[in-house]
C-alpha atoms as a PDB file:
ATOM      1  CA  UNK A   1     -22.200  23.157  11.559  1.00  0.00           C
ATOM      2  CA  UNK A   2     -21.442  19.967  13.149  1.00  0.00           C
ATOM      3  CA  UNK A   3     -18.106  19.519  14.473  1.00  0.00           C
ATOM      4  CA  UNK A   4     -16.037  16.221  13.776  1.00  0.00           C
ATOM      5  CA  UNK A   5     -15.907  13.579  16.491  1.00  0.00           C
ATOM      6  CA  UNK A   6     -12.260  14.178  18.177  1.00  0.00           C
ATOM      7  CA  UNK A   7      -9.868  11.045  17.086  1.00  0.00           C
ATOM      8  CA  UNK A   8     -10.425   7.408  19.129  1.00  0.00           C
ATOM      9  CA  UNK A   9      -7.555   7.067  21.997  1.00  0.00           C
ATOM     10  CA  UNK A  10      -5.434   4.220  21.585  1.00  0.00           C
ATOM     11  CA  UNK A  11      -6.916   1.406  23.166  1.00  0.00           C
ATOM     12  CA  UNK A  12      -5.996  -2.853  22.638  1.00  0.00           C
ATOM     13  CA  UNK A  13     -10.023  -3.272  21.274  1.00  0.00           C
ATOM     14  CA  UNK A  14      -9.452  -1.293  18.304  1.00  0.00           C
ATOM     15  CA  UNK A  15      -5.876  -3.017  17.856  1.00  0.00           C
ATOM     16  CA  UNK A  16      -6.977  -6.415  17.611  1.00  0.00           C
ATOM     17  CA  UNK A  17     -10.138  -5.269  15.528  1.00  0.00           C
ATOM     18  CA  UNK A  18      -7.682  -3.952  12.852  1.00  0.00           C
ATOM     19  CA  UNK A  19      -5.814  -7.106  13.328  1.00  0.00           C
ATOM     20  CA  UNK A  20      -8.549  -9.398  12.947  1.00  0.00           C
ATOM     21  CA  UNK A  21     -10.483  -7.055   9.971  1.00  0.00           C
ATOM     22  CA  UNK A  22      -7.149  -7.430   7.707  1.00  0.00           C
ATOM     23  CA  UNK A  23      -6.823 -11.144   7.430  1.00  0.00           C
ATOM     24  CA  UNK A  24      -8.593 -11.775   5.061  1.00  0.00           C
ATOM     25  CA  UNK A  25      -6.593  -8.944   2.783  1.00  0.00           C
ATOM     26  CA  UNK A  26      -3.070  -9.979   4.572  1.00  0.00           C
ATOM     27  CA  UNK A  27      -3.845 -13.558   2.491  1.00  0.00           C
ATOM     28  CA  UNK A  28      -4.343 -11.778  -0.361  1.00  0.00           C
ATOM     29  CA  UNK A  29      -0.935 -10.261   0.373  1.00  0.00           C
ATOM     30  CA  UNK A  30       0.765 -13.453   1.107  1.00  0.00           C
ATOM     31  CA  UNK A  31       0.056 -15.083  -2.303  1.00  0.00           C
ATOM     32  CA  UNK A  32       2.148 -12.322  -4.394  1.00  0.00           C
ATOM     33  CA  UNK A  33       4.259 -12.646  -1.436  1.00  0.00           C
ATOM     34  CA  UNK A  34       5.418 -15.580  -2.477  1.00  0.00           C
ATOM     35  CA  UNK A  35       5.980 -14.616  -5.735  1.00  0.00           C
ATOM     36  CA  UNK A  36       7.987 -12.255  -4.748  1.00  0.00           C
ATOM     37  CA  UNK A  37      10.106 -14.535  -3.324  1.00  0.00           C
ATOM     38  CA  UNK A  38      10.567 -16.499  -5.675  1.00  0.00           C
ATOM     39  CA  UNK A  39      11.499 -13.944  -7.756  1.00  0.00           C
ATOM     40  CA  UNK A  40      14.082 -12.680  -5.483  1.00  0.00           C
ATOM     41  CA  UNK A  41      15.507 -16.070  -5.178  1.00  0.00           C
ATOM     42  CA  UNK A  42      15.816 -15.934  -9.154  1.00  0.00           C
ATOM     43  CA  UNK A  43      17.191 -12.420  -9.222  1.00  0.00           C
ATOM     44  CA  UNK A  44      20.336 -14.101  -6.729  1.00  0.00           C
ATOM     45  CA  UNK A  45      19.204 -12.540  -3.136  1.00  0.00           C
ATOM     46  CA  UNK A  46      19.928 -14.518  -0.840  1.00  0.00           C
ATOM     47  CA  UNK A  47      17.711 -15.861   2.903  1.00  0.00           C
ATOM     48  CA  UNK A  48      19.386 -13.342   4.951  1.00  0.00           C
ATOM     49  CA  UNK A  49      18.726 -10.109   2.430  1.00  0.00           C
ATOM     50  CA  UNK A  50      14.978 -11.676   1.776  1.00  0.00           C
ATOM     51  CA  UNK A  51      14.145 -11.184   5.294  1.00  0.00           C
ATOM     52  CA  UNK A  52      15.813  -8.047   6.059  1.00  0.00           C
ATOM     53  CA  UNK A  53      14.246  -6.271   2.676  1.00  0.00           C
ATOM     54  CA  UNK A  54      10.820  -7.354   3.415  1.00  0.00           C
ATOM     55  CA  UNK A  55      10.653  -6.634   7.265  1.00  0.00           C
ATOM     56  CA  UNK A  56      12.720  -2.915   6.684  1.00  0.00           C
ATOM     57  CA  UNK A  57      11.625  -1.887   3.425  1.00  0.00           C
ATOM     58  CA  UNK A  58       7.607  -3.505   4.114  1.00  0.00           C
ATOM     59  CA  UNK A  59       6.473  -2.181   0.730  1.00  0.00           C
ATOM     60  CA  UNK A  60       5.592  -4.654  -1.859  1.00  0.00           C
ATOM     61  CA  UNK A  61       5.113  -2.503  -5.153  1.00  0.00           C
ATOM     62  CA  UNK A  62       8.511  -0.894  -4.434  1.00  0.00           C
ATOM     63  CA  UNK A  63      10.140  -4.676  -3.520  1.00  0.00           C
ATOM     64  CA  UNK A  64       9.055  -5.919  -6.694  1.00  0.00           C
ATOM     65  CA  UNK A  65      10.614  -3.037  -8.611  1.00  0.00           C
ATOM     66  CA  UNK A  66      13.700  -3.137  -6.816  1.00  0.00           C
ATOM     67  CA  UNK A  67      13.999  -6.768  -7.739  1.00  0.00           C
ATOM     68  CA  UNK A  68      14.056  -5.260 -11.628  1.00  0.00           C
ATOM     69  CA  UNK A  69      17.020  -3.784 -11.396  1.00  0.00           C
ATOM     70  CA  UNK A  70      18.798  -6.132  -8.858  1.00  0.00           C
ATOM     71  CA  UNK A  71      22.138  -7.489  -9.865  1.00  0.00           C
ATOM     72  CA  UNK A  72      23.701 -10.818  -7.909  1.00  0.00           C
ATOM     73  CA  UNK A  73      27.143  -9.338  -7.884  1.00  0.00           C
ATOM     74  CA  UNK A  74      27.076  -6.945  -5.521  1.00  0.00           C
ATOM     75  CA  UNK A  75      30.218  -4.589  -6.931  1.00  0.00           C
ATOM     76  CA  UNK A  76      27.346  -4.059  -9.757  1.00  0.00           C
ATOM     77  CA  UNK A  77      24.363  -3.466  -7.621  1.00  0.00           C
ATOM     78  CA  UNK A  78      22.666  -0.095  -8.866  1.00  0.00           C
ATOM     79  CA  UNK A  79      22.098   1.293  -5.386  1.00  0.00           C
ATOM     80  CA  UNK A  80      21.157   4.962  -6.464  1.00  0.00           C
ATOM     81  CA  UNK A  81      18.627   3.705  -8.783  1.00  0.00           C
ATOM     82  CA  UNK A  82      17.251   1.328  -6.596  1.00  0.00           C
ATOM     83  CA  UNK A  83      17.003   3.863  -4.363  1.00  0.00           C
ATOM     84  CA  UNK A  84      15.391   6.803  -6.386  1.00  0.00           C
ATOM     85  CA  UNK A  85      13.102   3.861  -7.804  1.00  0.00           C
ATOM     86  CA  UNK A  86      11.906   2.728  -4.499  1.00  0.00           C
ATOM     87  CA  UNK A  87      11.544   6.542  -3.424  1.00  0.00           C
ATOM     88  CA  UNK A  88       9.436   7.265  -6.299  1.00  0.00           C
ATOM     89  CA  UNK A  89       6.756   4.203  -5.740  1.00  0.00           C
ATOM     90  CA  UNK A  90       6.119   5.203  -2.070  1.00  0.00           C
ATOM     91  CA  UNK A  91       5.744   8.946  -2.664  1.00  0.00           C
ATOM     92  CA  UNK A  92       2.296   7.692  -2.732  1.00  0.00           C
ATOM     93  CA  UNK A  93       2.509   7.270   1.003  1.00  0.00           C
ATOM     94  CA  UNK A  94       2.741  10.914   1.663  1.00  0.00           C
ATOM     95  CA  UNK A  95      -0.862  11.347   0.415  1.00  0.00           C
ATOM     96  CA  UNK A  96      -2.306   8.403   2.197  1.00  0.00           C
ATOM     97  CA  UNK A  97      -0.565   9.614   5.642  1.00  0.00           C
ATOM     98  CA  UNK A  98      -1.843  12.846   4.751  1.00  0.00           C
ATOM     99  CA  UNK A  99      -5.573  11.348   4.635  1.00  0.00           C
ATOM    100  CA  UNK A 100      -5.014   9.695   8.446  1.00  0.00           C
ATOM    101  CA  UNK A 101      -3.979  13.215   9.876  1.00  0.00           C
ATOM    102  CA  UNK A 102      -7.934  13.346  11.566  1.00  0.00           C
ATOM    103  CA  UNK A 103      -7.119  10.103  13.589  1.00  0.00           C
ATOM    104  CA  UNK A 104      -3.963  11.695  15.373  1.00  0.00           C
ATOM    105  CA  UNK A 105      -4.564  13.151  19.138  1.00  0.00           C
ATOM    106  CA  UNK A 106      -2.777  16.015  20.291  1.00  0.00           C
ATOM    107  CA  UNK A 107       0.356  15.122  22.157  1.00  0.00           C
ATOM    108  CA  UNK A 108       0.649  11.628  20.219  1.00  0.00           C
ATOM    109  CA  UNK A 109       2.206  13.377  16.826  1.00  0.00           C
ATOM    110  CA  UNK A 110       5.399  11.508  16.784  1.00  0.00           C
ATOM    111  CA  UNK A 111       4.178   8.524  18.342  1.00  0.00           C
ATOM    112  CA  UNK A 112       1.668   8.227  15.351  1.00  0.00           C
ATOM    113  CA  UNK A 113       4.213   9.149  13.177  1.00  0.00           C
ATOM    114  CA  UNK A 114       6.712   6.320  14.006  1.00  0.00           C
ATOM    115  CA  UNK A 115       3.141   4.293  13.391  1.00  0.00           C
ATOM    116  CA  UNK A 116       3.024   4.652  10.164  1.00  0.00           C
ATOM    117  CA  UNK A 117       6.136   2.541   9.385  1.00  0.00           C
ATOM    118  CA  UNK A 118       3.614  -0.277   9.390  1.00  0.00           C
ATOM    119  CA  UNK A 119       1.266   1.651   6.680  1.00  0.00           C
ATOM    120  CA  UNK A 120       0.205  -0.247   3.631  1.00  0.00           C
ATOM    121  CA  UNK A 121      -1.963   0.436   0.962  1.00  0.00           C
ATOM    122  CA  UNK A 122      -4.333  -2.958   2.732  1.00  0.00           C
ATOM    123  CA  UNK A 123      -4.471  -1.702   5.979  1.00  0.00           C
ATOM    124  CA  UNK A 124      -4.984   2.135   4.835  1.00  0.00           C
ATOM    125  CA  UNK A 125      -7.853   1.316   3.136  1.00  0.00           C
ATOM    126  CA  UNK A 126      -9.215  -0.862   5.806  1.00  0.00           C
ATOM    127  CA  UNK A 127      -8.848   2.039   8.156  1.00  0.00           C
ATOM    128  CA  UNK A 128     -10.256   4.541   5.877  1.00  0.00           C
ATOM    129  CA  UNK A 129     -13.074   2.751   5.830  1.00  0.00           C
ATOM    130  CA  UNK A 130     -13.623   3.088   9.366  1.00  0.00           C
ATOM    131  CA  UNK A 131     -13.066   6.080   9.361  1.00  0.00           C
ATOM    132  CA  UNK A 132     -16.056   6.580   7.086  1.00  0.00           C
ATOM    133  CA  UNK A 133     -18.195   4.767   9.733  1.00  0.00           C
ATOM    134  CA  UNK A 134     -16.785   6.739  12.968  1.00  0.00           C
ATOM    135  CA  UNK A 135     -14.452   4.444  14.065  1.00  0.00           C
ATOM    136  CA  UNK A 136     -10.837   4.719  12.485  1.00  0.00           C
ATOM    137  CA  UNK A 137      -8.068   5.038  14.408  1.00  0.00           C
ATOM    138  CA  UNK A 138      -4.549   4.699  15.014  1.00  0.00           C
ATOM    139  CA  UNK A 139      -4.595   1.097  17.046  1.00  0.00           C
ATOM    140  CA  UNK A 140      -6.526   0.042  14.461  1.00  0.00           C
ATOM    141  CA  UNK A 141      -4.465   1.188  11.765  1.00  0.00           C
ATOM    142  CA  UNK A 142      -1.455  -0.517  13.518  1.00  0.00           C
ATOM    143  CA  UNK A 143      -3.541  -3.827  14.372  1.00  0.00           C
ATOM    144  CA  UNK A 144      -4.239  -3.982  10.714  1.00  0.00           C
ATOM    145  CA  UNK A 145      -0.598  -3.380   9.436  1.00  0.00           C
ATOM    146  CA  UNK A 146       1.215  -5.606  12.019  1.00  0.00           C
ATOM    147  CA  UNK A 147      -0.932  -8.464  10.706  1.00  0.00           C
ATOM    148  CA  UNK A 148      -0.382  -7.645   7.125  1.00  0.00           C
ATOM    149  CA  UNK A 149       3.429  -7.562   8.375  1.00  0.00           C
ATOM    150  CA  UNK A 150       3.359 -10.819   9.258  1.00  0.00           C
ATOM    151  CA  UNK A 151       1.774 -12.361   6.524  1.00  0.00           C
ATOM    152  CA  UNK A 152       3.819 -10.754   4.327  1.00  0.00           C
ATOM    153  CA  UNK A 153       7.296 -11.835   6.377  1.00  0.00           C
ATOM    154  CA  UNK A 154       6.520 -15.179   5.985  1.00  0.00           C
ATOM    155  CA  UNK A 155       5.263 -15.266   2.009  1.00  0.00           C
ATOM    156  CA  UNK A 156       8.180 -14.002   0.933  1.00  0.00           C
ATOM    157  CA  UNK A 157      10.374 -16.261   3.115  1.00  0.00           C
ATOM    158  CA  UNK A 158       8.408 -19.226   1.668  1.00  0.00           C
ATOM    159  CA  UNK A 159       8.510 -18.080  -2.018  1.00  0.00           C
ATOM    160  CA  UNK A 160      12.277 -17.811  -1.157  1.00  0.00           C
ATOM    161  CA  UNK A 161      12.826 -21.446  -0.041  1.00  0.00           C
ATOM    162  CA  UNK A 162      10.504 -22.918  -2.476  1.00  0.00           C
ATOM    163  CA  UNK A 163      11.432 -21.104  -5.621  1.00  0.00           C
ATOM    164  CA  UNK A 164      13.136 -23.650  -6.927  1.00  0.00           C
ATOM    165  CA  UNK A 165       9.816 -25.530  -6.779  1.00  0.00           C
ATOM    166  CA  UNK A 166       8.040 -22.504  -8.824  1.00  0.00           C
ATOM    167  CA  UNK A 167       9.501 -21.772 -11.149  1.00  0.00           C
ATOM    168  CA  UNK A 168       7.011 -20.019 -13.153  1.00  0.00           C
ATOM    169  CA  UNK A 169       4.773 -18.223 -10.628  1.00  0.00           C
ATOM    170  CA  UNK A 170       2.173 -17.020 -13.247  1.00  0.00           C
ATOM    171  CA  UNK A 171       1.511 -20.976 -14.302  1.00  0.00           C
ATOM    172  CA  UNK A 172      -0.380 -20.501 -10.936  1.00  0.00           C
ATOM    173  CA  UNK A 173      -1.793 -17.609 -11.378  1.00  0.00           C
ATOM    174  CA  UNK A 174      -0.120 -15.793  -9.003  1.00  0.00           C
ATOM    175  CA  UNK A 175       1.158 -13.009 -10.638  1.00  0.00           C
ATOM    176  CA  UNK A 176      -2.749 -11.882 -10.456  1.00  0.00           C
ATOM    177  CA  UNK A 177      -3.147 -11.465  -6.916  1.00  0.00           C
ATOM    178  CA  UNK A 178      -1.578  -8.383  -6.555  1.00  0.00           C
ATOM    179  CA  UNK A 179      -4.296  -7.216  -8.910  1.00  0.00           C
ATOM    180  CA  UNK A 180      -7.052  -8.872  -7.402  1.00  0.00           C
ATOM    181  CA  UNK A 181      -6.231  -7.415  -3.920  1.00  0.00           C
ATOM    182  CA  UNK A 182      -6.326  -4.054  -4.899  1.00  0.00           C
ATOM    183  CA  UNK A 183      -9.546  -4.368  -7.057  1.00  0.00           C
ATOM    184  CA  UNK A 184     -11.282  -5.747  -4.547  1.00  0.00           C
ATOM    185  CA  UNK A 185      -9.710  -2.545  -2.187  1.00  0.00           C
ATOM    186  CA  UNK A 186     -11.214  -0.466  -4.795  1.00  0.00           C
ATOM    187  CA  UNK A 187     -14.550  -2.383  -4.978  1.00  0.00           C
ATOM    188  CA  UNK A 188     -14.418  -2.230  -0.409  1.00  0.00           C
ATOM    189  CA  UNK A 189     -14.415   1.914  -0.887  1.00  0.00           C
ATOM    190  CA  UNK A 190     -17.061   2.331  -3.398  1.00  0.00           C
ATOM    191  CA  UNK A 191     -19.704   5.079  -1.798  1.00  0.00           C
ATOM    192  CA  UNK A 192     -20.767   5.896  -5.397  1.00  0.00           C
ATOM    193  CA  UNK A 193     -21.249   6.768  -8.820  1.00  0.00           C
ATOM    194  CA  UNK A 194     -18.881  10.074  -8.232  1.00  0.00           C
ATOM    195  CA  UNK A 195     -16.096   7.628  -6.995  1.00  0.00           C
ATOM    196  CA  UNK A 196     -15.800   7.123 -10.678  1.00  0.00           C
ATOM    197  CA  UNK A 197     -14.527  10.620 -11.583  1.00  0.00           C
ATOM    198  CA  UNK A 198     -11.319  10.394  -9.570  1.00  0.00           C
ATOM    199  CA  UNK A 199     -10.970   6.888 -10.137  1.00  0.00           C
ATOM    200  CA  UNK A 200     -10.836   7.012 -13.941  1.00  0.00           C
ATOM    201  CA  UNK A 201      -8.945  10.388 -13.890  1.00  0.00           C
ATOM    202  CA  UNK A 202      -6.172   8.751 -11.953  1.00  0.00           C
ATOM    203  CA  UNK A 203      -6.339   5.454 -14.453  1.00  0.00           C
ATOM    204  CA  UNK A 204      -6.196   7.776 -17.737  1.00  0.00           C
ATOM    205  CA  UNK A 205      -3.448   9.594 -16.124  1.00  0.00           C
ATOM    206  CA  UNK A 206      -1.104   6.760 -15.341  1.00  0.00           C
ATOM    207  CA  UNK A 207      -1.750   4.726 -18.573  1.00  0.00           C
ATOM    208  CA  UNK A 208      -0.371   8.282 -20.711  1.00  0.00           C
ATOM    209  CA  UNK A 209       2.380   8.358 -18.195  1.00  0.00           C
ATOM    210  CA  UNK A 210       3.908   5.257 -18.384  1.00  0.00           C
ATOM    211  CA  UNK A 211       3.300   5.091 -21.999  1.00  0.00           C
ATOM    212  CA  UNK A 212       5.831   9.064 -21.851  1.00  0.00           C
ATOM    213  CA  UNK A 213       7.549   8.478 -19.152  1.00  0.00           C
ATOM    214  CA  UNK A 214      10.160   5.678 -18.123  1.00  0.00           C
ATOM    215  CA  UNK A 215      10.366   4.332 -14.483  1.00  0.00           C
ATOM    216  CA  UNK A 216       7.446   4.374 -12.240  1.00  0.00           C
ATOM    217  CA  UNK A 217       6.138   7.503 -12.102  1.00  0.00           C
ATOM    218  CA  UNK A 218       2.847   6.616 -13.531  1.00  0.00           C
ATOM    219  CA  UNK A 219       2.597   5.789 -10.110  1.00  0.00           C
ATOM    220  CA  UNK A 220       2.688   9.095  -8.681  1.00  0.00           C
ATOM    221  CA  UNK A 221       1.218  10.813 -11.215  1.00  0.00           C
ATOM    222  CA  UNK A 222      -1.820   8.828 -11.410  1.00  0.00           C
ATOM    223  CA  UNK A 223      -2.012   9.333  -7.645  1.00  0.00           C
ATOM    224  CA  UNK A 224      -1.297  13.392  -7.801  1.00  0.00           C
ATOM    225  CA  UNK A 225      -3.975  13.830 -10.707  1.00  0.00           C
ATOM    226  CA  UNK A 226      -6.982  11.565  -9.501  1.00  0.00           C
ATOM    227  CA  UNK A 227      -6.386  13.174  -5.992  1.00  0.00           C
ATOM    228  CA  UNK A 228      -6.374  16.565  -7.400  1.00  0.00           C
ATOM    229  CA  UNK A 229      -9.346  16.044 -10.074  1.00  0.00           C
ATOM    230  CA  UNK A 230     -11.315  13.951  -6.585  1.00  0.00           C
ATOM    231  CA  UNK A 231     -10.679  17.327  -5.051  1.00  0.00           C
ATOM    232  CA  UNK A 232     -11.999  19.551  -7.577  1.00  0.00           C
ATOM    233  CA  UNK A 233     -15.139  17.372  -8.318  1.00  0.00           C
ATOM    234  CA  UNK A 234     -15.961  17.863  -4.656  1.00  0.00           C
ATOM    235  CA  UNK A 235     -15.646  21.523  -4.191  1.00  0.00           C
ATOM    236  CA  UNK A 236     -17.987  21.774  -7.328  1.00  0.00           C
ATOM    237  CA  UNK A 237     -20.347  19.363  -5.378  1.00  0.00           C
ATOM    238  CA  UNK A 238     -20.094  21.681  -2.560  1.00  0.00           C
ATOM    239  CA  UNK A 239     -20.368  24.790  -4.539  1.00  0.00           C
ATOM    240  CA  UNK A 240     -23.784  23.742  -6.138  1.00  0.00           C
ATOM    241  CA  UNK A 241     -25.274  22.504  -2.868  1.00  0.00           C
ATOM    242  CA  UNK A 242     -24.956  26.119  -1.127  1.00  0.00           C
ATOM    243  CA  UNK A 243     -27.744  27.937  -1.094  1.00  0.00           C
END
């Protein structure tokens, strides 16, 4: 049985190749960046709480459903449910860490760990897909997420200071990028015709949920089930090619 090649040591090449292979995702990023901020400027956050939410928190999905139930007075804020919301959209995270654990060297567990602050669905899949070819790793995984960082720091900042200007993001369509980023994600990790069985599992899934259950757990549970019905499809693929 061949044995898997042991994980890349951190080195500034791979880095900057992360950094340089997300761009052109990180723009993709920026443009519902901004509409983020401008709908934080409409929910009543102010410059100060813009920046420190986006370059702490760093999750867009879970930003945008924070801003839901934000409140401008803060003796009213909701912070339990903002925070059991917000924990409940980046569960998610724990399986895509979980997926990365080949690309950590022995002796660098915590350092890794502390890496993955700057994990994002963009740069995960980016790095997944070098992993696929031999050459994921953890630089690159952090090249990749400090340039979606970035991008992302200063879209929301903008949509901030020019949301009085937009006041209707989706008159500029927008509200679709988030969509179209992730579609084209999807479309970047096709390997095949049995990509669909997970994929549509995991869509069926979160469509009943969220049509059951209120909140966002479609979220996770469309994660949990097309991860677990990905896993069984492959151990039957396995299963029938033994001899």
């Amino acid at each position: 049985m061949e044995q898997p090649a042991p994980p890349i040591a951190w080195s500034a090449t791979h880095y900057f190749a992360g950094a340089r292979a997300c761009i052109t995702v990180a723009i993709s990023v920026a443009a519902y960046g901004v509409v983020w901020g401008v709908l934080a400027r409409q929910a009543g956050l102010s410059l100060l709480e813009v920046v420190l939410m986006s370059g702490l928190v760093f999750a867009g999905s879970a930003q945008f459903v924070a801003l839901d139930l934000w409140t401008a007075t803060p003796a009213t804020l909701p912070i339990g449910p903002i925070v059991l919301a917000t924990l409940i959209v980046n569960l998610r995270y724990l399986l895509l860490t979980a997926t990365l654990r080949p690309l950590v060297r022995p002796g660098t567990e915590k350092r890794s760990a502390a890496a993955m602050w700057l994990l994002s669905d963009e740069n995960w899949a980016m790095t997944v897909g070098e992993m696929v070819k031999g050459r994921g790793s953890i630089a690159f995984l952090v090249g990749g997420g400090t340039t979606v960082w970035c991008f992302w720091m200063v879209a929301t900042v903008v949509g901030r200071l020019l949301g009085s200007a937009i006041d209707d993001p989706t008159h500029y369509g927008l509200d679709f990028a988030f969509t179209a980023t992730f579609l084209a994600l999807l479309l970047g990790m096709w390997k095949g015709k049995a990509d669909l069985i997970p994929w549509l599992a995991a869509a069926l899934i979160a469509i009943i949920s969220a049509r059951l259950i209120p909140g966002s757990w479609y979220i996770v549970t469309g994660g949990l089930g097309g991860s677990l019905v990905g896993a069984i499809a492959e151990r039957m693929r396995q299963h029938a090619h033994q001899p």
